[in-house]
PDB file of N, CA and C in Angstrom:
ATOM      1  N   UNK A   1     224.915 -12.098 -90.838  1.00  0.00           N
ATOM      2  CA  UNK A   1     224.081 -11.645 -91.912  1.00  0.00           C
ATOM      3  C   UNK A   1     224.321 -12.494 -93.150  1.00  0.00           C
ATOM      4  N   UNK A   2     224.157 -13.888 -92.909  1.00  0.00           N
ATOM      5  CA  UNK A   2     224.400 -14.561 -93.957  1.00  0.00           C
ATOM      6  C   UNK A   2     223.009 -14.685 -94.651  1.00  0.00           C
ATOM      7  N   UNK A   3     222.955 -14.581 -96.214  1.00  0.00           N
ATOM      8  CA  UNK A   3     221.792 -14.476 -96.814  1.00  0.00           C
ATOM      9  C   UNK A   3     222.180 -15.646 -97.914  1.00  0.00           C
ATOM     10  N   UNK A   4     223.044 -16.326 -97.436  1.00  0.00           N
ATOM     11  CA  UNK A   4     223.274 -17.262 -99.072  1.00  0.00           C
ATOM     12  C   UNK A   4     222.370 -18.438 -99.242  1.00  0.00           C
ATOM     13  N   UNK A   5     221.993 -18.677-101.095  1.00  0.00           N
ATOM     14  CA  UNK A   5     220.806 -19.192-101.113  1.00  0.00           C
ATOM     15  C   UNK A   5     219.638 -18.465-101.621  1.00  0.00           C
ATOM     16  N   UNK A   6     219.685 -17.085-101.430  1.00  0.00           N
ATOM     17  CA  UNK A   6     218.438 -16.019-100.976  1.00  0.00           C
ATOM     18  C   UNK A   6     218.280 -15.524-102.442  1.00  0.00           C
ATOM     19  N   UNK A   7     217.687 -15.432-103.025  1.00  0.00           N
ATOM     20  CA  UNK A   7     218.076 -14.890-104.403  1.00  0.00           C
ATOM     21  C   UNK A   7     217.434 -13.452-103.891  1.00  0.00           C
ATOM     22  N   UNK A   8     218.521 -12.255-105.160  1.00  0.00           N
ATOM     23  CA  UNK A   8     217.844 -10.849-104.919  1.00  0.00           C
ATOM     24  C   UNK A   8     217.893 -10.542-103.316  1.00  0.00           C
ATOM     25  N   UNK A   9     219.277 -11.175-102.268  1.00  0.00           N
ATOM     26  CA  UNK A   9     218.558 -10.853-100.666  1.00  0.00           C
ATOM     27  C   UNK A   9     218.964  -8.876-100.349  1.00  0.00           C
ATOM     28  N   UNK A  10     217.964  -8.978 -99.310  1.00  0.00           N
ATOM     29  CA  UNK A  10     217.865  -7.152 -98.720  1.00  0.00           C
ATOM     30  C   UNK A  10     217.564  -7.964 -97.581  1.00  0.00           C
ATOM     31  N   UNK A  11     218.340  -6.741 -96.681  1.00  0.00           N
ATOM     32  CA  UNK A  11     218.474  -6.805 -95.388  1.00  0.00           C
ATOM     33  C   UNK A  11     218.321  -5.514 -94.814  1.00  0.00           C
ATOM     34  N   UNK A  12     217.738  -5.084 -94.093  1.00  0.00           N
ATOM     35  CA  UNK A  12     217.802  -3.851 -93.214  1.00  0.00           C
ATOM     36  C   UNK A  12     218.493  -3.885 -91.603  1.00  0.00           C
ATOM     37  N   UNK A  13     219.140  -3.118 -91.296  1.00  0.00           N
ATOM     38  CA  UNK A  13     219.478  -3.252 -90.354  1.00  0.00           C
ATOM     39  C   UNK A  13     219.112  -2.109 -89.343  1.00  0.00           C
ATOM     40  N   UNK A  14     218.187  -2.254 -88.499  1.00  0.00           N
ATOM     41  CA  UNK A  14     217.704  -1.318 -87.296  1.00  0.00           C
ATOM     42  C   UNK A  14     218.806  -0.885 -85.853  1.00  0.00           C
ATOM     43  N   UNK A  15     219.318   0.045 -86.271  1.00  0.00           N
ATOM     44  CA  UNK A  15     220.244   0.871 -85.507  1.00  0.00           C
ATOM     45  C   UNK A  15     219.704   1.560 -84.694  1.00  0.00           C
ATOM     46  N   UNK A  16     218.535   1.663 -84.166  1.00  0.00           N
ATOM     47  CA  UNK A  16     218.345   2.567 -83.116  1.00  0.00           C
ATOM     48  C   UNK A  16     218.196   2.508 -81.788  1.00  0.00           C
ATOM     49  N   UNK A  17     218.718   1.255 -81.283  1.00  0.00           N
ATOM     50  CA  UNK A  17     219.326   0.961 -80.031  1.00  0.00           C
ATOM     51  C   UNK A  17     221.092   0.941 -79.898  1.00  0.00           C
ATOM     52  N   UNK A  18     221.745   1.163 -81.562  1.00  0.00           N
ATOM     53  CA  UNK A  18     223.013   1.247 -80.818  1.00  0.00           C
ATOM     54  C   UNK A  18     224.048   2.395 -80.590  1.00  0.00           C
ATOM     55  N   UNK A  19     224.817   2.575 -79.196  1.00  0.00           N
ATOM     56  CA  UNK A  19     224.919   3.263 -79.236  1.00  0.00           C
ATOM     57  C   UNK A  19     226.156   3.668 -79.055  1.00  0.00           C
ATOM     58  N   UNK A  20     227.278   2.683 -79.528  1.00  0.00           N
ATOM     59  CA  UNK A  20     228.414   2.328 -79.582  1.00  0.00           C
ATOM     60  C   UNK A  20     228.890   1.302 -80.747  1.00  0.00           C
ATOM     61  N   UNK A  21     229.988   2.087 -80.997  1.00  0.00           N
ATOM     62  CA  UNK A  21     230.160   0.712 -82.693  1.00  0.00           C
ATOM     63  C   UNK A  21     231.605   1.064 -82.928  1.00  0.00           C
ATOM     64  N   UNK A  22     232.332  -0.154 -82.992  1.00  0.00           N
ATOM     65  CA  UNK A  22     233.502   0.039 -83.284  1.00  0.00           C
ATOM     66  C   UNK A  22     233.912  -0.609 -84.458  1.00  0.00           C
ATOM     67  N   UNK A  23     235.081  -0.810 -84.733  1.00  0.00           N
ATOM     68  CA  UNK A  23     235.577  -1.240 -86.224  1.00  0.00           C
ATOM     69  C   UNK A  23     235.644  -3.161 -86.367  1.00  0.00           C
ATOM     70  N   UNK A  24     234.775  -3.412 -85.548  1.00  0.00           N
ATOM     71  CA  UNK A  24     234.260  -5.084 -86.327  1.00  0.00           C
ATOM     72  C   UNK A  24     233.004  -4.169 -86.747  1.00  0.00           C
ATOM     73  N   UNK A  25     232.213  -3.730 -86.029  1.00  0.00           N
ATOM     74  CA  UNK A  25     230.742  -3.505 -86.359  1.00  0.00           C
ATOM     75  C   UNK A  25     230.837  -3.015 -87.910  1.00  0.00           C
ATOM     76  N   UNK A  26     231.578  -2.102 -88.004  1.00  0.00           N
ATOM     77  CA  UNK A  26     231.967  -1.257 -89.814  1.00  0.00           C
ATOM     78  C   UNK A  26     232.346  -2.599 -90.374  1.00  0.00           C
ATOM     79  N   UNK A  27     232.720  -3.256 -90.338  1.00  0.00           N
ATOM     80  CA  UNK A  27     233.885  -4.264 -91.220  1.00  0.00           C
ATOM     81  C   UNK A  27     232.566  -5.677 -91.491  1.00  0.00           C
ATOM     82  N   UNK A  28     231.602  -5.878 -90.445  1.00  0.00           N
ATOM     83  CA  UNK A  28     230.765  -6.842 -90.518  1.00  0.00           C
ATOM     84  C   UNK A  28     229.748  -6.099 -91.801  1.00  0.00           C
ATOM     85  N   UNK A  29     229.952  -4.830 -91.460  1.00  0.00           N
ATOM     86  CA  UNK A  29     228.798  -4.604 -92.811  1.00  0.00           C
ATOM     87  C   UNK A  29     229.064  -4.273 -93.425  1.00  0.00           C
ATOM     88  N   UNK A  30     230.471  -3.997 -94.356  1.00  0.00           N
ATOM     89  CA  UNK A  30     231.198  -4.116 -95.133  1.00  0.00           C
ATOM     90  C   UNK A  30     231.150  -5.464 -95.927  1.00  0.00           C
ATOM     91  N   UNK A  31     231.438  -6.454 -95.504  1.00  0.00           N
ATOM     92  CA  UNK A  31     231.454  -7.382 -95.376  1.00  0.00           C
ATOM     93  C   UNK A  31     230.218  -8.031 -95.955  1.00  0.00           C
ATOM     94  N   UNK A  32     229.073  -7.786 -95.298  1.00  0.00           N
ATOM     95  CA  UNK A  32     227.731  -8.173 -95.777  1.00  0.00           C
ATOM     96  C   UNK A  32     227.310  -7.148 -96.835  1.00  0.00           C
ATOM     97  N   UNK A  33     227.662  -6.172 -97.008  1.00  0.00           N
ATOM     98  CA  UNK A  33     227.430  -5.515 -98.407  1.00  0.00           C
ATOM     99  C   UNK A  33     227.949  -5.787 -99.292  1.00  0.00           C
ATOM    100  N   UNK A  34     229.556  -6.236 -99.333  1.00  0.00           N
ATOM    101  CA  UNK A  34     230.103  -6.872-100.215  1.00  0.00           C
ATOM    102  C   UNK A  34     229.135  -8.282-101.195  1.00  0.00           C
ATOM    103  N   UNK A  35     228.909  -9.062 -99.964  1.00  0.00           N
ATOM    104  CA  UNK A  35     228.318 -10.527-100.288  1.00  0.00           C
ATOM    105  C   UNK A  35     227.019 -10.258-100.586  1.00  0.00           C
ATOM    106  N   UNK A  36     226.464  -9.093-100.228  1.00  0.00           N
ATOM    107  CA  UNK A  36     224.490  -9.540-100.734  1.00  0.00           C
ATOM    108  C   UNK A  36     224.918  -8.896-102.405  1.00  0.00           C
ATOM    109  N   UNK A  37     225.777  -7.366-102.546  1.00  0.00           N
ATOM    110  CA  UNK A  37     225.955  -6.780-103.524  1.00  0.00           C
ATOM    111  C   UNK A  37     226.261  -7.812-104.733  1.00  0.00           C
ATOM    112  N   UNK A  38     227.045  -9.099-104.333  1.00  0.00           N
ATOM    113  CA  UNK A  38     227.552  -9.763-105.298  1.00  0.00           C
ATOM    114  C   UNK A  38     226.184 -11.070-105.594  1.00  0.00           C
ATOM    115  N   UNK A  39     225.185 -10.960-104.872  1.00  0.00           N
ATOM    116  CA  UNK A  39     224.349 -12.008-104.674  1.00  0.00           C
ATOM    117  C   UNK A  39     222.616 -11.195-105.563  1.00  0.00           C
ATOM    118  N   UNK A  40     223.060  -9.890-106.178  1.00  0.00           N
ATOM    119  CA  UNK A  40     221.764  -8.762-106.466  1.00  0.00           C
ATOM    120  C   UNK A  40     221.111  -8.409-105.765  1.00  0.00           C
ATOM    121  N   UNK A  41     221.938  -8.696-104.317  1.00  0.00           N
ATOM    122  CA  UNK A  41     221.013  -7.680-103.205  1.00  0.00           C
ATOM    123  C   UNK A  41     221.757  -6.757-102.779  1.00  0.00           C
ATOM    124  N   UNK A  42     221.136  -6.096-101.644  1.00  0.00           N
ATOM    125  CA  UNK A  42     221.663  -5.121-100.622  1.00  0.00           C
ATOM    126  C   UNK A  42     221.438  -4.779 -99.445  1.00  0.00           C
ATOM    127  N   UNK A  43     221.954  -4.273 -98.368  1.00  0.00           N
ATOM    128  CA  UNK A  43     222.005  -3.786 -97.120  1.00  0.00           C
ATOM    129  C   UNK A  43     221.828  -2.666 -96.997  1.00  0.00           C
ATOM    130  N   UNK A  44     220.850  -2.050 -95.935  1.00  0.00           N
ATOM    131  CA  UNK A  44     220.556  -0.853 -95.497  1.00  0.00           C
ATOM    132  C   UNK A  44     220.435  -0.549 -94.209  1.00  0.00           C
ATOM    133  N   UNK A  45     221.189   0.446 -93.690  1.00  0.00           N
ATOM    134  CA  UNK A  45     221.216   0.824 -92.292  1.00  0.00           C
ATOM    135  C   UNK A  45     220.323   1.760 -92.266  1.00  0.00           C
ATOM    136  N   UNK A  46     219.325   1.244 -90.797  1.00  0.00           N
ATOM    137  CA  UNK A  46     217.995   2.244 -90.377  1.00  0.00           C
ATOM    138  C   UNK A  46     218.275   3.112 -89.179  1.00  0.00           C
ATOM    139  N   UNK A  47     218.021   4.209 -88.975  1.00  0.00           N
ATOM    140  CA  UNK A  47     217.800   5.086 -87.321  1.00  0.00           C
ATOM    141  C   UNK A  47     219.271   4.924 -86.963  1.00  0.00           C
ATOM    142  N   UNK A  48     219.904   5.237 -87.143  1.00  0.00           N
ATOM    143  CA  UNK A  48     221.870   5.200 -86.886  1.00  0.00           C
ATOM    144  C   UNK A  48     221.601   6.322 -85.533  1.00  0.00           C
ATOM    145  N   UNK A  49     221.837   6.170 -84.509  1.00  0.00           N
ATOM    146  CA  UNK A  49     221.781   7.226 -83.569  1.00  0.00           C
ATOM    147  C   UNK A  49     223.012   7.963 -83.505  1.00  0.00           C
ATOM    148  N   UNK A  50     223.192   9.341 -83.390  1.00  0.00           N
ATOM    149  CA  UNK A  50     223.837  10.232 -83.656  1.00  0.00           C
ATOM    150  C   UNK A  50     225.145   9.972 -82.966  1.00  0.00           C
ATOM    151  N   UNK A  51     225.830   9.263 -82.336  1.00  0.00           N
ATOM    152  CA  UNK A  51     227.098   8.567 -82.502  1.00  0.00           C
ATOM    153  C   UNK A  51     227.642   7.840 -83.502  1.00  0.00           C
ATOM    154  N   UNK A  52     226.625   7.027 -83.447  1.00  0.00           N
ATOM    155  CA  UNK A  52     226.498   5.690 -84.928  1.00  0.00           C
ATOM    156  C   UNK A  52     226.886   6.420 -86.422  1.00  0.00           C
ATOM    157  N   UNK A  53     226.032   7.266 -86.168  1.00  0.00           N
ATOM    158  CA  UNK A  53     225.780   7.801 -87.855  1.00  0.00           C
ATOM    159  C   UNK A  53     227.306   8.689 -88.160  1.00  0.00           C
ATOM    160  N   UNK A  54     227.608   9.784 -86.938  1.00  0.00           N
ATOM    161  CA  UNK A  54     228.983   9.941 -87.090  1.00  0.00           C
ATOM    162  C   UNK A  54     229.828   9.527 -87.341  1.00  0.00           C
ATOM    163  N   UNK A  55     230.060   8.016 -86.593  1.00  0.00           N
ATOM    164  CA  UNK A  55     231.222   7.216 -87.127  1.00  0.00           C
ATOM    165  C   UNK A  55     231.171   6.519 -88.436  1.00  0.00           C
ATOM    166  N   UNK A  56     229.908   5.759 -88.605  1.00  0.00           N
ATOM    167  CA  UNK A  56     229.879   5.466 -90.628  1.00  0.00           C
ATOM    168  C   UNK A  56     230.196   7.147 -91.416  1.00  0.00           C
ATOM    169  N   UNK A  57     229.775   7.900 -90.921  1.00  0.00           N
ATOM    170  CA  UNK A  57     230.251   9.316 -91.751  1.00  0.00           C
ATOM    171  C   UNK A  57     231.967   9.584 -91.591  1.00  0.00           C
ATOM    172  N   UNK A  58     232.592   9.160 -90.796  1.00  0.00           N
ATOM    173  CA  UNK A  58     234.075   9.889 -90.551  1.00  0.00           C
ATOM    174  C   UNK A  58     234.334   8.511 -91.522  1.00  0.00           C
ATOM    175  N   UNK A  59     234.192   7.145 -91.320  1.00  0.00           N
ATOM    176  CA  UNK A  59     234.834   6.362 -91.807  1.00  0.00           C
ATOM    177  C   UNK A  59     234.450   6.503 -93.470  1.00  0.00           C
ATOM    178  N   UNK A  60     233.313   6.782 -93.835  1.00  0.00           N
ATOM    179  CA  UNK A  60     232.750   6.712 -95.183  1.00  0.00           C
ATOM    180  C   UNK A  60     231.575   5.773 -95.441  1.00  0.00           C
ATOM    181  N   UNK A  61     231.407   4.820 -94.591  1.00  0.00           N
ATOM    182  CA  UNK A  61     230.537   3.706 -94.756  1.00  0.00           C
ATOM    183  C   UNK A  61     229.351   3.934 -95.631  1.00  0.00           C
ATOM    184  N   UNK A  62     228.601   5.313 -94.742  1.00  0.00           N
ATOM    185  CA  UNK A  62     227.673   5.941 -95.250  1.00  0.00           C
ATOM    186  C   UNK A  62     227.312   6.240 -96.957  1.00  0.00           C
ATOM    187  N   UNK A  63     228.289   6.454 -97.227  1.00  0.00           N
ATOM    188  CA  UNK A  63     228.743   6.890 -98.948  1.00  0.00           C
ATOM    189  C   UNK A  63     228.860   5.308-100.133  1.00  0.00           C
ATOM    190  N   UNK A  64     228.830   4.069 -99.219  1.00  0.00           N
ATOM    191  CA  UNK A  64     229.312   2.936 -99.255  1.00  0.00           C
ATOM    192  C   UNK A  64     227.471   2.192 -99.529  1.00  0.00           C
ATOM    193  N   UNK A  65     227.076   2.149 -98.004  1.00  0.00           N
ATOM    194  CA  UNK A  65     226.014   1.637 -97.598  1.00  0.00           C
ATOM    195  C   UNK A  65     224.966   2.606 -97.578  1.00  0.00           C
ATOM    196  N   UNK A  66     223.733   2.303 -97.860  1.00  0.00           N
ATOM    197  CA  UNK A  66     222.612   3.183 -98.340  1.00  0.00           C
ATOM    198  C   UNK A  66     222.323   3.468 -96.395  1.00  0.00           C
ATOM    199  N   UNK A  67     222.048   4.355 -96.066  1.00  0.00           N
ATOM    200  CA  UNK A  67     221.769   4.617 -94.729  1.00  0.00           C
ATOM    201  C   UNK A  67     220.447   5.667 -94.196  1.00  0.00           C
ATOM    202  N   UNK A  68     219.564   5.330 -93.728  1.00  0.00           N
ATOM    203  CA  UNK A  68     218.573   5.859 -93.842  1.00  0.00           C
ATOM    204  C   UNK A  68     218.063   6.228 -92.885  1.00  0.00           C
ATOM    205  N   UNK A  69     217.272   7.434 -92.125  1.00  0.00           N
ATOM    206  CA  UNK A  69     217.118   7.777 -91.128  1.00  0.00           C
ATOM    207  C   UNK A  69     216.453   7.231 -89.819  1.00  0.00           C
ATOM    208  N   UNK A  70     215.467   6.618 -90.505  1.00  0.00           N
ATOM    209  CA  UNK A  70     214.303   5.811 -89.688  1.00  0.00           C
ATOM    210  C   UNK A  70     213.949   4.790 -91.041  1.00  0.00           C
ATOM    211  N   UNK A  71     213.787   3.886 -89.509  1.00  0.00           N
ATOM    212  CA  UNK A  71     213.159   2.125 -90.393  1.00  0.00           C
ATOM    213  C   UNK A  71     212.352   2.572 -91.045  1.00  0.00           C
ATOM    214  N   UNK A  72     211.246   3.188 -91.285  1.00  0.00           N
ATOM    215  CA  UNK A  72     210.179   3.241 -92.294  1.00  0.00           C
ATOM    216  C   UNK A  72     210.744   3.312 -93.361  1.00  0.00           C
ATOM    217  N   UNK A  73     211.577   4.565 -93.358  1.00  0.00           N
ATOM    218  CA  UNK A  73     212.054   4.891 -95.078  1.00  0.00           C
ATOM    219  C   UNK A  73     213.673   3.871 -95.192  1.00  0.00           C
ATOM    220  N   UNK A  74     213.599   3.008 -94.761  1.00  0.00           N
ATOM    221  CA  UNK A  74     214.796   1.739 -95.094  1.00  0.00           C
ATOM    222  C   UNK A  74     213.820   0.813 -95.536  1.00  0.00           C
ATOM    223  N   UNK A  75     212.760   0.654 -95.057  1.00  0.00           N
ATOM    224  CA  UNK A  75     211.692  -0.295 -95.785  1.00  0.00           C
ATOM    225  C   UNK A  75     211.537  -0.211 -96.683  1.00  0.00           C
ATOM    226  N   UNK A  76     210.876   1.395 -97.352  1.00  0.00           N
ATOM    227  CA  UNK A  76     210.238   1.814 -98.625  1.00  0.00           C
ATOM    228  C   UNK A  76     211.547   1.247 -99.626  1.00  0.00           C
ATOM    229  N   UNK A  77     210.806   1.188-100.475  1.00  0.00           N
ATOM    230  CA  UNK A  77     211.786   0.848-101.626  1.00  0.00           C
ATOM    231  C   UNK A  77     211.866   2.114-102.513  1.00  0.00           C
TER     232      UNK A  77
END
């Protein structure tokens, strides 16, 4: 999720094929929230399927990263 270069970059990320995620997956978008946040952008997680969304919730990610139910409303601004 490299966006450098990008001025203002947003990224969405469509979660609703995964259905397993372990602690690179948290740490990669950590990671890329860090770098767009510092670049005046941001990252948004779409459709987190109800494993997914649990684990950004136990870890906190969620509270971190804007996370949104379905791609449509990760689009809307």
């Amino acid at each position: 999720m490299d966006a450098s270069g990008t001025p203002r970059p947003r990224i969405v990320v469509d979660l609703s094929r995964v259905t397993f995620m372990d602690s690179t997956g948290i740490n990669i978008f950590i990671a890329a929230h860090r770098s767009l946040t510092e670049a005046g952008g941001w990252i948004r997680l779409a459709a987190p399927t109800e494993a997914v969304l649990r684990l950004l919730q136990i870890v906190g990610v969620d509270a971190v990263i804007d996370c949104r139910e379905t791609l449509r409303q990760a689009l809307s601004r």
